[in-house]
N, C-alpha and C. Protein backbone atom coordinates (compact mmCIF):
# COMPACT_ATOMS: atom_id res chain seq x y z
N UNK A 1 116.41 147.37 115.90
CA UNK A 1 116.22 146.73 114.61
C UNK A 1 116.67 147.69 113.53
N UNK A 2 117.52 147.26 112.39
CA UNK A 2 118.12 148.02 111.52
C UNK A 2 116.84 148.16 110.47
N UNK A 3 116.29 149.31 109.99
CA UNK A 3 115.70 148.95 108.69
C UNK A 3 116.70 149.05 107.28
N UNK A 4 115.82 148.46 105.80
CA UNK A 4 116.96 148.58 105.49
C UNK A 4 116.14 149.98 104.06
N UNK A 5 117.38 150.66 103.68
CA UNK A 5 116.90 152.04 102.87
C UNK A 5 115.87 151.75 101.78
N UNK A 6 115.05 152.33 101.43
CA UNK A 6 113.93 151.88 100.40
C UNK A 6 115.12 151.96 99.26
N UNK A 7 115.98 152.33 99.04
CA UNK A 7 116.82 152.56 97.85
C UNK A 7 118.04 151.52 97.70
N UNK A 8 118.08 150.98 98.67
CA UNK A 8 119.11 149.78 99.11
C UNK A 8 118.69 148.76 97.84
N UNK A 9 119.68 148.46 97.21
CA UNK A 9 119.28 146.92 96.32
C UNK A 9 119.73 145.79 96.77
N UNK A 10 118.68 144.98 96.65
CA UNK A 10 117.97 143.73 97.61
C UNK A 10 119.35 142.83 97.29
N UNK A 11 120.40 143.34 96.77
CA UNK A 11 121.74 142.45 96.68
C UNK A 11 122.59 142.42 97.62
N UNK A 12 122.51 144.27 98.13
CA UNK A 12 123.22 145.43 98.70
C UNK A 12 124.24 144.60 100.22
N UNK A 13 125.43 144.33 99.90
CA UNK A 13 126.28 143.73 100.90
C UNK A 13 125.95 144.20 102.46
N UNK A 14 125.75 143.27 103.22
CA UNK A 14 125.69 143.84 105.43
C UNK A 14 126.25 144.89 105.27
N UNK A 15 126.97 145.45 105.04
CA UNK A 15 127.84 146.32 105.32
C UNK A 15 127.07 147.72 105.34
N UNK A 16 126.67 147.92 104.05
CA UNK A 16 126.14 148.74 103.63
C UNK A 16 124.51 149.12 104.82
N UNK A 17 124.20 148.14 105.52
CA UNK A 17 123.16 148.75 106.80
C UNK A 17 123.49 149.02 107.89
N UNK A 18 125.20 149.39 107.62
CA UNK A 18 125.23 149.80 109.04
C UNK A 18 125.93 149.09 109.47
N UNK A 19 125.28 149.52 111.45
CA UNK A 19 125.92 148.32 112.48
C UNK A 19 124.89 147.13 112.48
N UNK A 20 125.40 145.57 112.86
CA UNK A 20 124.79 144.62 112.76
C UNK A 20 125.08 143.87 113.99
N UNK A 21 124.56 142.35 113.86
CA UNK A 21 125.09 142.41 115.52
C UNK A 21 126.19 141.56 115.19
N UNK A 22 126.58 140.72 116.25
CA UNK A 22 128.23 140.60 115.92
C UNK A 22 127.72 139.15 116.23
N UNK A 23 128.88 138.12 115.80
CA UNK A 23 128.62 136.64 115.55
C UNK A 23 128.33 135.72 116.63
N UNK A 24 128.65 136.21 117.94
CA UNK A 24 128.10 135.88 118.87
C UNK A 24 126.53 136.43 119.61
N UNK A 25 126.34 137.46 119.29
CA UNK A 25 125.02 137.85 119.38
C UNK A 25 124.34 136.71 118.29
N UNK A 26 124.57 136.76 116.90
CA UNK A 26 123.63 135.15 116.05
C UNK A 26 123.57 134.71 116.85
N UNK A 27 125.09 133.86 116.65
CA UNK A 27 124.93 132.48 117.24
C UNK A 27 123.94 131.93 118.56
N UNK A 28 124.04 133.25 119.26
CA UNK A 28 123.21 132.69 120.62
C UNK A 28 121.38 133.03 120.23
N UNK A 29 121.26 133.93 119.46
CA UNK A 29 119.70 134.05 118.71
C UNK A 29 119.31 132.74 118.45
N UNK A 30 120.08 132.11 117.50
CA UNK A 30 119.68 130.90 116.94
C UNK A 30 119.92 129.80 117.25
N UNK A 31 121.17 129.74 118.62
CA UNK A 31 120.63 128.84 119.40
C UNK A 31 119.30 128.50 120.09
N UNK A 32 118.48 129.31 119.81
CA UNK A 32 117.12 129.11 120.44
C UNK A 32 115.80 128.62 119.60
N UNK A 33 116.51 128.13 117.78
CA UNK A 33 115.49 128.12 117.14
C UNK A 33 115.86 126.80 116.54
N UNK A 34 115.42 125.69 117.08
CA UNK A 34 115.67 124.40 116.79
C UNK A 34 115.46 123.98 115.51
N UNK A 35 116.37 123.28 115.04
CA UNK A 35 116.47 122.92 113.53
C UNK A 35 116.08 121.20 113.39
N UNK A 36 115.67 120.94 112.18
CA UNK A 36 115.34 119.59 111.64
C UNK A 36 116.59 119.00 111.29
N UNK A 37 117.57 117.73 111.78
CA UNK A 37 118.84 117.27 111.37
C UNK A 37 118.39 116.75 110.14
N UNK A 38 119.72 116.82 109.05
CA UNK A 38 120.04 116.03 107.86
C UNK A 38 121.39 115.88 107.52
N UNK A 39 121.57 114.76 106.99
CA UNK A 39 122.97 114.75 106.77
C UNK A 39 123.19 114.53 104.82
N UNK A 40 124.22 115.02 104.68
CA UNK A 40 124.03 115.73 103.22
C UNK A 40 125.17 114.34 102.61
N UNK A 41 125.40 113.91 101.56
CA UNK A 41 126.46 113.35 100.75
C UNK A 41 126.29 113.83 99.19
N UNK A 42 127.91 113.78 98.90
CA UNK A 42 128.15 113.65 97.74
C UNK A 42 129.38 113.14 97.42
N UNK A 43 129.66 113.11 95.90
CA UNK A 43 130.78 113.09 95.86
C UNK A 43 131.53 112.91 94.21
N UNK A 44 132.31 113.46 93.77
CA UNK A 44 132.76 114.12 92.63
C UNK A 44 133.84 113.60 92.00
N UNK A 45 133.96 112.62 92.23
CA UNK A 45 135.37 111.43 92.15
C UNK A 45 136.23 111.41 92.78
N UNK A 46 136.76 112.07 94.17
CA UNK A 46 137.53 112.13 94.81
C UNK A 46 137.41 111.66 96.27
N UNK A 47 136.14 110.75 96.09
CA UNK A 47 135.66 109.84 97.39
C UNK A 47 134.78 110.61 97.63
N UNK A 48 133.58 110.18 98.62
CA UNK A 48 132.32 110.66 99.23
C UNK A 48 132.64 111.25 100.14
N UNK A 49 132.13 112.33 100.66
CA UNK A 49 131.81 112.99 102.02
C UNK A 49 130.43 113.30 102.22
N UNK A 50 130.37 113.93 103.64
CA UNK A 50 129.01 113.66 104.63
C UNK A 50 129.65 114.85 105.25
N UNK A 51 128.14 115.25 105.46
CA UNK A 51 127.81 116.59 106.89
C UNK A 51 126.56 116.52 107.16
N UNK A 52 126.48 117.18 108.42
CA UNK A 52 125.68 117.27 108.99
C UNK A 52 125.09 118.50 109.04
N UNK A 53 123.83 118.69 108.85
CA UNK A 53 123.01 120.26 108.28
C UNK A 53 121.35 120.28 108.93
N UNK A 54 121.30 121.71 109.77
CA UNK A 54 120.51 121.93 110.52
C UNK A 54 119.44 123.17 109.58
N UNK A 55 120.14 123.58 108.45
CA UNK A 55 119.68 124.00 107.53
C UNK A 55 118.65 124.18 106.37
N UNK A 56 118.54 122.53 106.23
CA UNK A 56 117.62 122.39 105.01
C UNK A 56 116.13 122.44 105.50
N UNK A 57 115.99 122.90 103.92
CA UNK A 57 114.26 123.48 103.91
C UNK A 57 113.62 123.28 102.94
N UNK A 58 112.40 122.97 102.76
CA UNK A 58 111.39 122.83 101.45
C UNK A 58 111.54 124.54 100.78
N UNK A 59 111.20 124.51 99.87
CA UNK A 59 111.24 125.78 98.42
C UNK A 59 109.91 125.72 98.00
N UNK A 60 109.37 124.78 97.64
CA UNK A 60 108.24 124.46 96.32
C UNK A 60 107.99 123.19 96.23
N UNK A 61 106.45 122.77 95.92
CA UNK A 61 106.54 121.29 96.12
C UNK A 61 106.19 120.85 94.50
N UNK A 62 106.44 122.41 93.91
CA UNK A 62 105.96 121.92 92.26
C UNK A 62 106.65 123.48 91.51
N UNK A 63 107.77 122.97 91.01
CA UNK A 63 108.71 122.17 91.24
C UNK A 63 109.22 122.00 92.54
N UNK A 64 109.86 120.53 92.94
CA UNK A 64 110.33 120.29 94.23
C UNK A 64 111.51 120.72 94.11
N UNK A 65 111.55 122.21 94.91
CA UNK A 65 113.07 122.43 95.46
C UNK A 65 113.14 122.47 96.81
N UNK A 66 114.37 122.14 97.12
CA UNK A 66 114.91 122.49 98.62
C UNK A 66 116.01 123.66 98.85
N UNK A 67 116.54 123.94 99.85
CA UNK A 67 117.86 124.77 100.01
C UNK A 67 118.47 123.82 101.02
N UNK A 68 119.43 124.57 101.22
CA UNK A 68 120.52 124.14 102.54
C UNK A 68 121.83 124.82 102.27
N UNK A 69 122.52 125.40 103.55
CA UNK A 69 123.82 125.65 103.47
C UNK A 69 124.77 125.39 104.15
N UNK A 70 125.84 125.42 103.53
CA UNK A 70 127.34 124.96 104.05
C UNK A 70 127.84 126.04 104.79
N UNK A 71 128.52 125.70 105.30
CA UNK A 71 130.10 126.44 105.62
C UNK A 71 131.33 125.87 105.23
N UNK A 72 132.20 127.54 104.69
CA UNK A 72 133.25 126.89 103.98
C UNK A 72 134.26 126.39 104.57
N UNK A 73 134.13 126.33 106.13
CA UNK A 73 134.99 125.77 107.17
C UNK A 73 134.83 124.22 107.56
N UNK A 74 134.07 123.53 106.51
CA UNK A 74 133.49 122.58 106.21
C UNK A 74 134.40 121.47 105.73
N UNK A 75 134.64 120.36 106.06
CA UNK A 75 135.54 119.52 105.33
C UNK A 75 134.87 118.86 104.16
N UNK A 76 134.01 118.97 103.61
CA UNK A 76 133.24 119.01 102.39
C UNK A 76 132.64 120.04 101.88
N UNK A 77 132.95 120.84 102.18
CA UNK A 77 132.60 122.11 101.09
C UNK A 77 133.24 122.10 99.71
N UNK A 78 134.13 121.77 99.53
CA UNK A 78 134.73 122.10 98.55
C UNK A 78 134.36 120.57 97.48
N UNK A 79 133.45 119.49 97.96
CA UNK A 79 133.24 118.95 97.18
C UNK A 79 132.14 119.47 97.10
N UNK A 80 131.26 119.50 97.86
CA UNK A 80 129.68 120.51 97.61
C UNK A 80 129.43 121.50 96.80
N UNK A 81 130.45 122.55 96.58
CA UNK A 81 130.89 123.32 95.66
C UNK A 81 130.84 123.33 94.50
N UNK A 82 131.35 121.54 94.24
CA UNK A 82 131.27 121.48 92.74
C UNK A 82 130.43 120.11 92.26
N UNK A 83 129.74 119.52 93.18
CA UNK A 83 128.83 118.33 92.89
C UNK A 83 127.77 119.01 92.14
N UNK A 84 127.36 118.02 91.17
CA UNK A 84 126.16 118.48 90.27
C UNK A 84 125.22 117.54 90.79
N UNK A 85 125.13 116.88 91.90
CA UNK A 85 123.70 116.27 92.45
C UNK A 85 124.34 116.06 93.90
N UNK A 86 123.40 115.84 94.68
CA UNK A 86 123.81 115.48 96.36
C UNK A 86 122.31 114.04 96.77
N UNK A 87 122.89 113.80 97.76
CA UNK A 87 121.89 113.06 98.25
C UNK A 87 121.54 113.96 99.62
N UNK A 88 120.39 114.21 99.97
CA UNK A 88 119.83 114.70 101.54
C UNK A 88 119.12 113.60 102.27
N UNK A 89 119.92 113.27 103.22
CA UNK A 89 119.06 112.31 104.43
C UNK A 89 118.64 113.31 105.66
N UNK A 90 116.88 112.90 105.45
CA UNK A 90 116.19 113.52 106.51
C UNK A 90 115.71 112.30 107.64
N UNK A 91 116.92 112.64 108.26
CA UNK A 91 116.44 111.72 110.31
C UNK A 91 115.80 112.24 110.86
N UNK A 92 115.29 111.15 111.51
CA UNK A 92 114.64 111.23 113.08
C UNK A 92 115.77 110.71 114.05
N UNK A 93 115.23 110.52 114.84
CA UNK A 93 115.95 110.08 116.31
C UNK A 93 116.70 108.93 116.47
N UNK A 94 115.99 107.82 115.56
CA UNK A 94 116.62 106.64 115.32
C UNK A 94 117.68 106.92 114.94
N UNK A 95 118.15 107.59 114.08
CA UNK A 95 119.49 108.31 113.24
C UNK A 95 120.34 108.98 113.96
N UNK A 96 120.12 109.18 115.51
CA UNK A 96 121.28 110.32 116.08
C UNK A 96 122.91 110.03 115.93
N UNK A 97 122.77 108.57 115.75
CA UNK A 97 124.36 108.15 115.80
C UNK A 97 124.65 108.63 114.35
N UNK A 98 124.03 108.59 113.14
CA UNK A 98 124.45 109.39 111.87
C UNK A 98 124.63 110.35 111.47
N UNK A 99 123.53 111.48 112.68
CA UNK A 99 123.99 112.27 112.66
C UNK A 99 124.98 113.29 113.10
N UNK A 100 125.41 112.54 114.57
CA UNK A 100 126.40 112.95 115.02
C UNK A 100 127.74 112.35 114.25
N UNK A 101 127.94 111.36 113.54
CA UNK A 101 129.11 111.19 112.27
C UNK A 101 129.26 112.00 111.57
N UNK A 102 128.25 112.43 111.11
CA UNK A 102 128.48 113.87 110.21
C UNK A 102 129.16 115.12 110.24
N UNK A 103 128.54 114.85 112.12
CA UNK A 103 128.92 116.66 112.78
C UNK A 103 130.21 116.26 112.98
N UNK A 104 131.27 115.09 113.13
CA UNK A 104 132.34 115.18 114.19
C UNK A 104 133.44 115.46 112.93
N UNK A 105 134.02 116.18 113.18
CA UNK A 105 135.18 116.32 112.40
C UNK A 105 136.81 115.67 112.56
N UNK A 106 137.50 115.24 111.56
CA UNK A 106 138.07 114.32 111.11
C UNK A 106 138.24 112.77 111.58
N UNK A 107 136.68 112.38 111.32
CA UNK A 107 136.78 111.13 110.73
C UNK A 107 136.29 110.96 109.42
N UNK A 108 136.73 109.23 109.59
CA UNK A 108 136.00 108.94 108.25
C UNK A 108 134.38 108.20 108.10
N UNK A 109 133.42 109.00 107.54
CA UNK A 109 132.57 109.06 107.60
C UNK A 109 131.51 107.84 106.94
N UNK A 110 133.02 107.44 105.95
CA UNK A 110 132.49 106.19 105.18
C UNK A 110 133.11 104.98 105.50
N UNK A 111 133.64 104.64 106.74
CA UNK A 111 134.69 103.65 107.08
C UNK A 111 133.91 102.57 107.04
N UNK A 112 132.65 102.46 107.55
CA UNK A 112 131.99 101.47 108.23
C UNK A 112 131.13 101.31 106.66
N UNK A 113 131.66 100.32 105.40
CA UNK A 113 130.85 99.70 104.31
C UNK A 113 129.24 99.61 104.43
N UNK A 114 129.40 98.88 105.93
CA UNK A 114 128.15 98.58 105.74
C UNK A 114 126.80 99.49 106.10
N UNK A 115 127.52 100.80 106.55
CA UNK A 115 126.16 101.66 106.24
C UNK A 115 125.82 102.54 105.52
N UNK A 116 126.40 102.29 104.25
CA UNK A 116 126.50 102.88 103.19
C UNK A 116 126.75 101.90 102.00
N UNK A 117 125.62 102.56 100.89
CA UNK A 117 126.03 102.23 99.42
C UNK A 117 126.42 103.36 98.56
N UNK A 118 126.08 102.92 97.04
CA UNK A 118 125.70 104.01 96.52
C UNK A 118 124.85 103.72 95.19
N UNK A 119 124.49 104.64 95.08
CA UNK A 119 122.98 104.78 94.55
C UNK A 119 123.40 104.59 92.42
N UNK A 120 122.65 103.83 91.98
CA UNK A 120 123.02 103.57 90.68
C UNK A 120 123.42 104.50 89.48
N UNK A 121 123.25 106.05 90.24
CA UNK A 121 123.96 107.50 89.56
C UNK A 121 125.10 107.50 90.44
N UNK A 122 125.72 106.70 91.35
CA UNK A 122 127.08 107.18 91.71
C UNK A 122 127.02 107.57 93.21
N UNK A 123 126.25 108.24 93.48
CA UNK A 123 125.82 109.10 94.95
C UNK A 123 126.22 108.54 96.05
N UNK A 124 126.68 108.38 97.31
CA UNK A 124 126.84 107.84 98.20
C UNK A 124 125.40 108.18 99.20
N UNK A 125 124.90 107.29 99.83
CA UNK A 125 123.47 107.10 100.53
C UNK A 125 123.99 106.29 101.78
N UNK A 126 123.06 106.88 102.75
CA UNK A 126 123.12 105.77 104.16
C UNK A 126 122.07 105.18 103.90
N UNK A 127 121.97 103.67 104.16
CA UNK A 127 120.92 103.13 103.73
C UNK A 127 120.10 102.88 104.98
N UNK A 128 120.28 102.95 106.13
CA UNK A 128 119.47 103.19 107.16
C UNK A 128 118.45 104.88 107.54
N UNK A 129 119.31 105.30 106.94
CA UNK A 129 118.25 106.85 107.64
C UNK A 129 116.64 106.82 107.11
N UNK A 130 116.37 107.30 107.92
CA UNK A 130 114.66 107.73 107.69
C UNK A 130 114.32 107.73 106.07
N UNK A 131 114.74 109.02 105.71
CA UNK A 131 114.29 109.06 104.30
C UNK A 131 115.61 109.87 103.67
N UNK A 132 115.64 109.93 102.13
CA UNK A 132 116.60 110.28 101.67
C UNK A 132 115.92 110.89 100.27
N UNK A 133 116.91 111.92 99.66
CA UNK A 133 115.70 112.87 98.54
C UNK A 133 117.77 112.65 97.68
N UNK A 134 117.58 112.13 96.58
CA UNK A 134 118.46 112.83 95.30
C UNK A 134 118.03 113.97 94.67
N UNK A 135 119.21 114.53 95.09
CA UNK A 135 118.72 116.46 93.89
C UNK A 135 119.87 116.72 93.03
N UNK A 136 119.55 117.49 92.28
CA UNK A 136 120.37 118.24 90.99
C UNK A 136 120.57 119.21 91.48
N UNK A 137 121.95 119.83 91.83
CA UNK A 137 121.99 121.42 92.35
C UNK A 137 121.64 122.24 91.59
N UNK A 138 121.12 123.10 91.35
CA UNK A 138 120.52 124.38 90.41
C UNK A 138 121.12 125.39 90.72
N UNK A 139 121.07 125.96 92.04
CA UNK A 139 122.09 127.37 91.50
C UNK A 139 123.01 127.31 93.52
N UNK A 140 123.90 128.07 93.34
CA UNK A 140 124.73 128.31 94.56
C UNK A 140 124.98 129.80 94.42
N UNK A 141 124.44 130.43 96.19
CA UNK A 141 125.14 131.51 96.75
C UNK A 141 125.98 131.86 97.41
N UNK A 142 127.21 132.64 97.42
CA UNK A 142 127.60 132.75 98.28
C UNK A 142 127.44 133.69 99.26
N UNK A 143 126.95 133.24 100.63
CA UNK A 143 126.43 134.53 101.52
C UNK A 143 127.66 133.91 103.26
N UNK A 144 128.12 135.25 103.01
CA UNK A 144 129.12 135.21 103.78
C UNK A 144 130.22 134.19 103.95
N UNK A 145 130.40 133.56 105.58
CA UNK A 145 131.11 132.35 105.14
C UNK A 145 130.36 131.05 104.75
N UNK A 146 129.30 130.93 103.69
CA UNK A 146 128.69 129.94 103.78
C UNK A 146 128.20 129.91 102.67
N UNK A 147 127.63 128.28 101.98
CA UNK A 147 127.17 128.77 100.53
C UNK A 147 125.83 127.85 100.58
N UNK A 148 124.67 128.66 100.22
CA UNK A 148 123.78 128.36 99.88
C UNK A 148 123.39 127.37 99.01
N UNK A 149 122.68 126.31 98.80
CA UNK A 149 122.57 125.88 97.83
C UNK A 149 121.52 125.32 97.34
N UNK A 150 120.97 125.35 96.38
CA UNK A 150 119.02 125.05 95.48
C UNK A 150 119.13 123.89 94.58
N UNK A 151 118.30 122.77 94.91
CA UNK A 151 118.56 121.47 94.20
C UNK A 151 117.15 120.84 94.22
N UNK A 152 116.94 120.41 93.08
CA UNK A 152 115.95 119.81 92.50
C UNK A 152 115.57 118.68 92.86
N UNK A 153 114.36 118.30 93.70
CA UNK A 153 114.38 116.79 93.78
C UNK A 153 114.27 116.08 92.92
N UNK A 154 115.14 115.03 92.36
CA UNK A 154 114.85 113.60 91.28
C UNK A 154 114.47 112.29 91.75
N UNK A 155 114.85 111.70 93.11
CA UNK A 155 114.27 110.48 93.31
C UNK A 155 114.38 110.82 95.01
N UNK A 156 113.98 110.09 95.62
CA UNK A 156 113.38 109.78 96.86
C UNK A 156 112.87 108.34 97.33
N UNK A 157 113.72 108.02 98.53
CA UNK A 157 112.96 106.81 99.24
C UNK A 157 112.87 106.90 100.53
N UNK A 158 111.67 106.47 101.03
CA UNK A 158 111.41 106.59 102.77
C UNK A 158 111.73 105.39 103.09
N UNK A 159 112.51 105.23 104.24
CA UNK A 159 113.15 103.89 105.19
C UNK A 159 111.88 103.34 105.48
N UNK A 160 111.18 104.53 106.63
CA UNK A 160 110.11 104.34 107.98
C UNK A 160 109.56 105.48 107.78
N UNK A 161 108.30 105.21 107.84
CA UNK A 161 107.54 106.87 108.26
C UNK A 161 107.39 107.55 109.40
N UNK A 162 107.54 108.59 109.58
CA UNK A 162 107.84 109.82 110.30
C UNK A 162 106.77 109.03 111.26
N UNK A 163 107.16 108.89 112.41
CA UNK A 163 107.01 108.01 113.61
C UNK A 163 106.24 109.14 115.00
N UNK A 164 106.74 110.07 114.40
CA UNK A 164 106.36 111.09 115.42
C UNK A 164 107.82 111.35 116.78
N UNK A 165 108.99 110.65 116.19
CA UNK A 165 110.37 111.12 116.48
C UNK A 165 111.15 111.69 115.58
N UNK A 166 111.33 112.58 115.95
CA UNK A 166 111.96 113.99 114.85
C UNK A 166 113.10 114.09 115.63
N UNK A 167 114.03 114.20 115.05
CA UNK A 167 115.63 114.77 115.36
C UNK A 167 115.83 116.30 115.41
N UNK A 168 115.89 117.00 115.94
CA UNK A 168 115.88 118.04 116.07
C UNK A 168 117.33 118.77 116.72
N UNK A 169 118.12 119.46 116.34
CA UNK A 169 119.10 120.19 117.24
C UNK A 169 118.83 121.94 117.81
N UNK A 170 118.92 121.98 119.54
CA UNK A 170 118.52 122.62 119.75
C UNK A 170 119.46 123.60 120.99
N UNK A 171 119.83 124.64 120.67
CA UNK A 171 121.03 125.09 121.94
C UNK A 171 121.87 123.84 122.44
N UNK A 172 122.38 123.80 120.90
CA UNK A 172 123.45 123.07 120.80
C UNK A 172 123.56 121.61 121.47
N UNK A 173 122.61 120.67 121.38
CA UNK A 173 122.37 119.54 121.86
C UNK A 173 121.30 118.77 121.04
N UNK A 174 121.04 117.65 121.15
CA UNK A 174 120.37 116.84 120.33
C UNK A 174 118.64 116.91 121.19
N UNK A 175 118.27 116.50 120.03
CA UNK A 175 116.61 116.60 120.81
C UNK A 175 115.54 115.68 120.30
N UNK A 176 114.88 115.16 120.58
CA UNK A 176 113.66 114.21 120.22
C UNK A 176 112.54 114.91 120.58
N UNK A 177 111.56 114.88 119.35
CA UNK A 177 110.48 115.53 119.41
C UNK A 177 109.08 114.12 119.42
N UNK A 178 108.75 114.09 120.23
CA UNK A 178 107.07 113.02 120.14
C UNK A 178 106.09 113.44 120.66
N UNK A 179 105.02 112.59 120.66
CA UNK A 179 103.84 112.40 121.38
C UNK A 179 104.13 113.86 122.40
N UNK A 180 104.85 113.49 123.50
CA UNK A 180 105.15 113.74 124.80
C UNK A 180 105.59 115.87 124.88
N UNK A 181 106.17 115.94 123.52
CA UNK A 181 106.37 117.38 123.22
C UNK A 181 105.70 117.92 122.74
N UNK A 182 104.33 117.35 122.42
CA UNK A 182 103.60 118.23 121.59
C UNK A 182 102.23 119.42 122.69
N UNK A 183 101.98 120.16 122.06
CA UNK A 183 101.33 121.12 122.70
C UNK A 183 100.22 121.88 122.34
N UNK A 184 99.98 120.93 120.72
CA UNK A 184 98.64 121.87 120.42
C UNK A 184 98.34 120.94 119.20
């Protein structure tokens, strides 16, 4: 385990601690730490896009912020980049087929009209997923190849309530969490 120098500033680039481990050492760490699926939209006048994000997280429930991050290897990053609101759809299991649309790269994500509108600020929304949160982006980092990003919740609607099937991705495969997984 690297520590890092009491004199180090809490900005202070990887680099600067040294050796680290290398991207396949992550990747296989965090293959082991199962994430909550969501699939993200926006869009900035140049048509809507969608991804799929294992990322997002509550901040504060007063004020309601969230995070989540991209990668800029992303075929929507570069609208994410510069959207001043997003929509976040948080699935369950019912949703795996949406969320695997998200993850697959080059299609079109909005082909099919009918599972999608958009929301009376413009936003593009699946109108089937579980629940869905509109945010205001507030600030963006960039940390490595990937950009962070902090957004304000403004409106919110739940499809179905959390059923006790959770979507989960886990060493790289899809996962359902219920009744049947629980352990305490």
């Amino acid at each position: 385990m690297t520590s890092i120098p009491a004199t180090a500033a809490p900005h202070a680039r990887p680099s600067t601690f040294g050796s680290s481990l290398s991207a396949d050492e992550f990747k296989t760490l965090f293959r082991g730490h199962p994430g909550g699926v969501a699939v993200i939209t926006a869009d900035v006048g140049d048509g809507p896009v969608a991804l799929t994000a294992t990322s997002v997280a509550s901040v504060s429930a007063d004020p309601p912020l969230l995070i989540f991050s991209i990668s800029a290897l992303s075929s929507a990053s570069t609208t994410l980049a510069r959207a001043e609101t997003v929509v976040v759809h948080l699935l369950d299991a019912h949703d795996l087929e949406l969320a695997q649309l998200g993850a697959t790269s080059g299609v079109d994500r909005f082909a099919d009209a009918s599972r999608w509108s958009r929301l009376v600020t413009g936003e593009p929304v699946y109108g089937n997923a579980r629940a869905w949160v509109r945010c205001a982006v507030i600030e963006r980092m960039d940390a490595g190849g990937s950009t962070v990003i902090a957004a304000h919740a403004l409106q919110s609607q739940i499809q179905r309530d959390a059923d006790g099937t959770a979507l989960v991705y886990h060493n790289r495969t899809w996962h359902r969490l219920d009744e049947n997984s629980r352990i305490a």
